[in-house]
Protein backbone atom coordinates (compact mmCIF):
# COMPACT_ATOMS: atom_id res chain seq x y z
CA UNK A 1 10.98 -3.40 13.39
CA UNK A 2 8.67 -5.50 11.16
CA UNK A 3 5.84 -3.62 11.62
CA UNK A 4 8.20 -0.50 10.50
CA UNK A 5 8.88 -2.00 7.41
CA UNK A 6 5.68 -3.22 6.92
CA UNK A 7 4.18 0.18 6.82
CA UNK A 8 6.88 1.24 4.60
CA UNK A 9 6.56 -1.44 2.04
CA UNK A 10 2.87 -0.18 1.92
CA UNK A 11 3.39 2.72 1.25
CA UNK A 12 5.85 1.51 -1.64
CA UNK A 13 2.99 -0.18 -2.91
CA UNK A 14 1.24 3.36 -3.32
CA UNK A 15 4.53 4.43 -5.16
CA UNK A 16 3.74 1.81 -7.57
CA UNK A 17 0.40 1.79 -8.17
CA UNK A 18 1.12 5.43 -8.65
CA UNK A 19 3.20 4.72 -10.79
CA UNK A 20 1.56 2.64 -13.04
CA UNK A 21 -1.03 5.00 -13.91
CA UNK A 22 1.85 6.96 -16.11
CA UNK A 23 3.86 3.97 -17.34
CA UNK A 24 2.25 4.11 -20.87
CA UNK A 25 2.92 0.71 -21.43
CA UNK A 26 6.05 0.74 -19.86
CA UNK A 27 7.06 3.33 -22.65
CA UNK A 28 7.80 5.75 -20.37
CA UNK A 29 11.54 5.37 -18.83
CA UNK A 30 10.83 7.88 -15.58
CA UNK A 31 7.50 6.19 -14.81
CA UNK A 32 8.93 2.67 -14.95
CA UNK A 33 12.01 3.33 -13.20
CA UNK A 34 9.77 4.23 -10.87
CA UNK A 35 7.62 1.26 -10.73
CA UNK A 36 10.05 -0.93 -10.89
CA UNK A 37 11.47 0.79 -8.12
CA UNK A 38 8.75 1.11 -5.65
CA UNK A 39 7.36 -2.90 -6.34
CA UNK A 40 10.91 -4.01 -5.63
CA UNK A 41 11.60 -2.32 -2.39
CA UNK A 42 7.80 -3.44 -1.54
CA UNK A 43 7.72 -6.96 -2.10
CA UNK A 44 11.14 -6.79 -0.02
CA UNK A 45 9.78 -5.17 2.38
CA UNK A 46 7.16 -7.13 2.70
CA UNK A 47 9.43 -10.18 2.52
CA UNK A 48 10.99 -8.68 5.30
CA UNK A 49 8.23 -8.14 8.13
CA UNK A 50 6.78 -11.74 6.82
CA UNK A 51 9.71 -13.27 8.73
CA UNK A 52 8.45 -11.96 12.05
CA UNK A 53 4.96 -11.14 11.01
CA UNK A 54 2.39 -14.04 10.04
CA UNK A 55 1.78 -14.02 6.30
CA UNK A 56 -1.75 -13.82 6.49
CA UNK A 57 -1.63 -10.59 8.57
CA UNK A 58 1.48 -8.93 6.79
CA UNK A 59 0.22 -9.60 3.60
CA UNK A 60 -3.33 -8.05 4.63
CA UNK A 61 -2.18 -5.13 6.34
CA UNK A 62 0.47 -4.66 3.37
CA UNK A 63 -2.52 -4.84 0.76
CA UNK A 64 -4.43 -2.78 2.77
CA UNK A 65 -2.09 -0.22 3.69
CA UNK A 66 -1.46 0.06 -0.11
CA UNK A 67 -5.05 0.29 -1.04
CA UNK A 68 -5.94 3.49 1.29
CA UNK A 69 -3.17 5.17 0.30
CA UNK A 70 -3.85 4.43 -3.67
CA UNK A 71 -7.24 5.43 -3.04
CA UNK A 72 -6.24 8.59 -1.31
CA UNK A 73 -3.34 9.84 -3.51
CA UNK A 74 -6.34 9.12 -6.10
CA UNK A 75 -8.91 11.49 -4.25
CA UNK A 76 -6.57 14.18 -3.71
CA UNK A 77 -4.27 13.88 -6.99
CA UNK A 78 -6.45 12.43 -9.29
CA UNK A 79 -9.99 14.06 -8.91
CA UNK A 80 -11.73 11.13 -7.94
CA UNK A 81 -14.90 11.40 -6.21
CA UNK A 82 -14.41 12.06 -2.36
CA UNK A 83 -17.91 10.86 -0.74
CA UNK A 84 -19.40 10.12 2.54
CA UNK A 85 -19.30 6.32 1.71
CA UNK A 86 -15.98 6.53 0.47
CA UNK A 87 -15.07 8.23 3.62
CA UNK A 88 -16.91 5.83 5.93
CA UNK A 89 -15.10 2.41 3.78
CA UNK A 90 -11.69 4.03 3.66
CA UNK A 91 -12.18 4.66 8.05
CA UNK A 92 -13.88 0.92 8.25
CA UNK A 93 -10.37 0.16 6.20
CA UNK A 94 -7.90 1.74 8.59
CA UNK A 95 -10.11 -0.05 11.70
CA UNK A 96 -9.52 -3.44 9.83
CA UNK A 97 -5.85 -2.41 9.52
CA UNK A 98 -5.26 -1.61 12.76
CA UNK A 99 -7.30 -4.55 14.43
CA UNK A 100 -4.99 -7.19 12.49
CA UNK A 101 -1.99 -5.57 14.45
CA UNK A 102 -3.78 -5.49 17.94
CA UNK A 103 -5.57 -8.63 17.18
CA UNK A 104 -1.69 -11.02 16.98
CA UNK A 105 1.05 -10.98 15.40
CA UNK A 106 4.16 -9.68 16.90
C-alpha cells in the first residue's frame, strides 16, 4: 500500500506544480485552492509511504515521479519542446524510478 500512495502523492506533486504556473502570486483563489490542495495531500502522502518506505527512496521516487509528470503535462499542455533527448532523459528517468523500487525498499 505504500508504494500506492507513493505514486499518488506524485502525481499530487504534478497537481501542484501545475498549479503554480496559474497562481499569479497566489492572487488567484481557484489556482491556489488548488495548490494548496494538491501539496497537502502530497506531502501526506508522501508522509505516508515514508513509514514503510525508506526516506531516501520515497522521497526520490516521489520527486521523480513528480518531475516526469511536470515535464510531461508541460510537453503536451504547455508547448514545450518535445525532443529526442528529452525523450531519451525522461525514459533514463522512469528506469531510475523503477530501479529504486526493484533495487529495496518494501
Amino acid at each position: 500500500m505504500a508504494w500506492v500512495y507513493l505514486i499518488v502523492g506524485g502525481l499530487c506533486e504534478v497537481g501542484f506544480t501545475t498549479c503554480l504556473r496559474f497562481i499569479d502570486g497566489f492572487r488567484s483563489i481557484p489556482w491556489t485552492i488548488g495548490f494548496l490542495v494538491s501539496v497537502t495531500a502530497s506531502m501526506l502522502l508522501l508522509e505516508l509511504a515514508a513509514r514503510t518506505i525508506p526516506m531516501g527512496t520515497a522521497y526520490a521516487v516521489w520527486g521523480g515521479i513528480g518531475a516526469l509528470g511536470t515535464v510531461i503535462v508541460g510537453m503536451l499542455w504547455f508547448g514545450e519542446p518535445i525532443t529526442p533527448v528529452r525523450l531519451l532523459l525522461i525514459l533514463g528517468l522512469v528506469g531510475c524510478i523503477a530501479g529504486l523500487r526493484l533495487a529495496g525498499g518494501q
